[in-house]
C-alpha atoms as a PDB file:
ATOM      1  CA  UNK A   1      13.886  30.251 -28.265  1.00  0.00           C
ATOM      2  CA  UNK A   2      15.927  30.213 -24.620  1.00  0.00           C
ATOM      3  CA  UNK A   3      12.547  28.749 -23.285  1.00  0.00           C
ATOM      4  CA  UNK A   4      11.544  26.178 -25.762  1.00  0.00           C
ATOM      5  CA  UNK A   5      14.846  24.960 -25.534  1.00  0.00           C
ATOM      6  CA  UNK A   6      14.291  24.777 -21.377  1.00  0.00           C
ATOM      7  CA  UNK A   7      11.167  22.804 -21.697  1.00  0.00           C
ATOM      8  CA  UNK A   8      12.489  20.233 -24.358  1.00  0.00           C
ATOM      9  CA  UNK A   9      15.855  19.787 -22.252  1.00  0.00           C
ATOM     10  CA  UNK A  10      13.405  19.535 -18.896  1.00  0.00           C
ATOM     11  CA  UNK A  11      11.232  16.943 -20.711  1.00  0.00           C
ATOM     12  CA  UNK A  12      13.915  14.591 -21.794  1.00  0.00           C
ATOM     13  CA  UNK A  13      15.231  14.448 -18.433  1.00  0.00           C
ATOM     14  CA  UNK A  14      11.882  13.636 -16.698  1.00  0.00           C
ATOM     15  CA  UNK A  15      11.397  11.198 -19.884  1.00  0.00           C
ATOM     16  CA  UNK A  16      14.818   9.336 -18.780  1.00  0.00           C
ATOM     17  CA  UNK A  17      13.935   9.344 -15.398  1.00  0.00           C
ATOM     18  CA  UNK A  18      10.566   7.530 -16.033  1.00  0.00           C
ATOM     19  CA  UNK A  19      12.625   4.962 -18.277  1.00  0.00           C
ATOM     20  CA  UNK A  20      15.010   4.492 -15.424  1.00  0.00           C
ATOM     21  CA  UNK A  21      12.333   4.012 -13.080  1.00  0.00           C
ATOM     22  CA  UNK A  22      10.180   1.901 -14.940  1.00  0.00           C
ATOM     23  CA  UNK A  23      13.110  -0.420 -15.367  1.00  0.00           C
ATOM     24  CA  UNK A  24      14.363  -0.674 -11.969  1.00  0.00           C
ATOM     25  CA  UNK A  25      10.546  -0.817 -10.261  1.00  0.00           C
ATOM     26  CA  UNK A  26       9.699  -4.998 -10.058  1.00  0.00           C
ATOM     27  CA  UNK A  27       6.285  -3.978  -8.911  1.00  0.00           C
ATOM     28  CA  UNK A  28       4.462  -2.460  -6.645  1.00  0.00           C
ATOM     29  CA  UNK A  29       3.555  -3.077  -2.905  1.00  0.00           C
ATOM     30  CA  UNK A  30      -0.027  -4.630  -3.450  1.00  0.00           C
ATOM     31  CA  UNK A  31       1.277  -7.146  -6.316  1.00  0.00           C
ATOM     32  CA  UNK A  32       4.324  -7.898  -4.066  1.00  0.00           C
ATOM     33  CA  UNK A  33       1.880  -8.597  -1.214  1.00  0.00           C
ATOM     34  CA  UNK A  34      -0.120 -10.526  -3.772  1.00  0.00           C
ATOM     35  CA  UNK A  35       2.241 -13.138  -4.159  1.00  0.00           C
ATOM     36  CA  UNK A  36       3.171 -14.116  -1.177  1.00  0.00           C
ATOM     37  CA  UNK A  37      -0.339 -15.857  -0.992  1.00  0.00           C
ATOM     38  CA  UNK A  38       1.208 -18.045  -3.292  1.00  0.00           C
ATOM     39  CA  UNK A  39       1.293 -20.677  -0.505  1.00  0.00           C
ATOM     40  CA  UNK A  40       2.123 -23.691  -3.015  1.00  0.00           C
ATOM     41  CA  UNK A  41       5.136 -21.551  -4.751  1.00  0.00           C
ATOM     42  CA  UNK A  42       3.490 -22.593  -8.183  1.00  0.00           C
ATOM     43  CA  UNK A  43       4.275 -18.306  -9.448  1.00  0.00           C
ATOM     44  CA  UNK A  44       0.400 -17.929  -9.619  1.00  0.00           C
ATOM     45  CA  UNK A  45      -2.441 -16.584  -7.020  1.00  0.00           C
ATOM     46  CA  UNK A  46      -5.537 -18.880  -7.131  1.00  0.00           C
ATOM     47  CA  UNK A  47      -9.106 -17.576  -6.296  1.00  0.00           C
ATOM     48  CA  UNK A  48      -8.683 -19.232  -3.106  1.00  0.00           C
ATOM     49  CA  UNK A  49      -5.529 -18.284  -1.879  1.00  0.00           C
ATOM     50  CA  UNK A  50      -6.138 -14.286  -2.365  1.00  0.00           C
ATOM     51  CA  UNK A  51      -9.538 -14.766  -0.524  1.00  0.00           C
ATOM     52  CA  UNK A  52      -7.348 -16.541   2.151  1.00  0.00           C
ATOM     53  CA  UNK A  53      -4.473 -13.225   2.582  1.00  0.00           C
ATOM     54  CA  UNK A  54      -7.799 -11.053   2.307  1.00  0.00           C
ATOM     55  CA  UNK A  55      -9.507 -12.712   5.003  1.00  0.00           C
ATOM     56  CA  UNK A  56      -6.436 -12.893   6.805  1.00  0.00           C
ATOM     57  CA  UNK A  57      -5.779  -8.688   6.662  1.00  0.00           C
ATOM     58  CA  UNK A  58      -9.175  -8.837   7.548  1.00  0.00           C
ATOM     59  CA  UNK A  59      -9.162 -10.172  10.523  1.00  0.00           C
ATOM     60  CA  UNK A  60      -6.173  -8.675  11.667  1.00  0.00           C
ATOM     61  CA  UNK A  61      -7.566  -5.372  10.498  1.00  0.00           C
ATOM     62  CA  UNK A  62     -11.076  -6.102  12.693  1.00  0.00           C
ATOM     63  CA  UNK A  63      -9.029  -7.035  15.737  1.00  0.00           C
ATOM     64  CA  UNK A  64      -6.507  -3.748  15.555  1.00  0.00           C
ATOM     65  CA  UNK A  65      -9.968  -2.038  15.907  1.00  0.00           C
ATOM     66  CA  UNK A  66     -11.886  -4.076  18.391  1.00  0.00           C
ATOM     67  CA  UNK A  67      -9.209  -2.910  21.739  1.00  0.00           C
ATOM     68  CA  UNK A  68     -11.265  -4.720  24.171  1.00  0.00           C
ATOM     69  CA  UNK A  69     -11.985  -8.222  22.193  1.00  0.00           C
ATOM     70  CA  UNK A  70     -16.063  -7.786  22.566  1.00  0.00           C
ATOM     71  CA  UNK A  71     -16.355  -9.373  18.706  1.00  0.00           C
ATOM     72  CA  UNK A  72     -17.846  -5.310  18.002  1.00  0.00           C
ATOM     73  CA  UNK A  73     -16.145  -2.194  17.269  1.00  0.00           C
ATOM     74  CA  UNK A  74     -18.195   0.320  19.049  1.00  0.00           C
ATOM     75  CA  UNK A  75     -18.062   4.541  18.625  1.00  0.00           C
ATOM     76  CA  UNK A  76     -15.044   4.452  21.722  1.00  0.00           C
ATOM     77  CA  UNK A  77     -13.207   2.509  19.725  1.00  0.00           C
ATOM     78  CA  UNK A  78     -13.778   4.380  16.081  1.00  0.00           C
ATOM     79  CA  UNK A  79     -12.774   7.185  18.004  1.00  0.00           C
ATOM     80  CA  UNK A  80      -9.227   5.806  18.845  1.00  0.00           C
ATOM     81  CA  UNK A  81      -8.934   4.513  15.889  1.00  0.00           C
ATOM     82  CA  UNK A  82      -9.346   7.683  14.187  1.00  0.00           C
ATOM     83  CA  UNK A  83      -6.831   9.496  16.507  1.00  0.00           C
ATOM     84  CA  UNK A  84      -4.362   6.338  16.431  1.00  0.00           C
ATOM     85  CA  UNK A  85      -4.216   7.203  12.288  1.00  0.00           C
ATOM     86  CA  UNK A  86      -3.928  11.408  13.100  1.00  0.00           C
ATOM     87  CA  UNK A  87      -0.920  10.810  15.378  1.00  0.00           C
ATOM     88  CA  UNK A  88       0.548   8.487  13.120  1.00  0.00           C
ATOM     89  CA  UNK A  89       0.030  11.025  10.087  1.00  0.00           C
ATOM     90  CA  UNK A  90       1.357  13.938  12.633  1.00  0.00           C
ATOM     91  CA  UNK A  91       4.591  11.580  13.260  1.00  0.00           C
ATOM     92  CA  UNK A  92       5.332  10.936   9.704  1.00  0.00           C
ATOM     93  CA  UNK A  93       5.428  14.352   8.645  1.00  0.00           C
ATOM     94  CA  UNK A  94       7.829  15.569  11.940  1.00  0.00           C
END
């Protein structure tokens, strides 16, 4: 009895704790992100303007990678890349 009371007390506290969340959260990162392509403020994302933020990551992305501006991302590069991310995983968990 001691532990189906436990469970039923644990599960209505993780049950208001979901509510509370779920009423507090606007949204999450990516819609956020979203709608600040919105560049004519009319509270909608047209075809064009989330192909225009995409391209826009994109690039930005492409040129992160590319360290010496050839227009490529060669297996030098990749490399870094790949232990740019590890020491940035390494530094969030110290």
């Amino acid at each position: 009895m001691r532990n189906i009371l436990s469970c039923l007390l644990v599960s209505v506290f993780g049950f208001g704790a979901m509510v509370a969340y779920a009423n507090n959260h606007k949204g999450s990162e990516t819609e956020k992100h979203e709608m600040k392509a919105d560049v004519n403020n009319d509270g909608k994302v047209s075809y064009e303007e989330f192909k225009n933020l995409r391209i826009k990551h994109m690039d930005a992305h492409f040129k992160r990678r590319d360290t010496n501006s050839d227009g490529f991302i060669d297996a030098e590069e990749k490399k870094a890349a790949r232990a740019h991310k590890k020491a940035k995983r390494h530094d969030k968990k110290n």
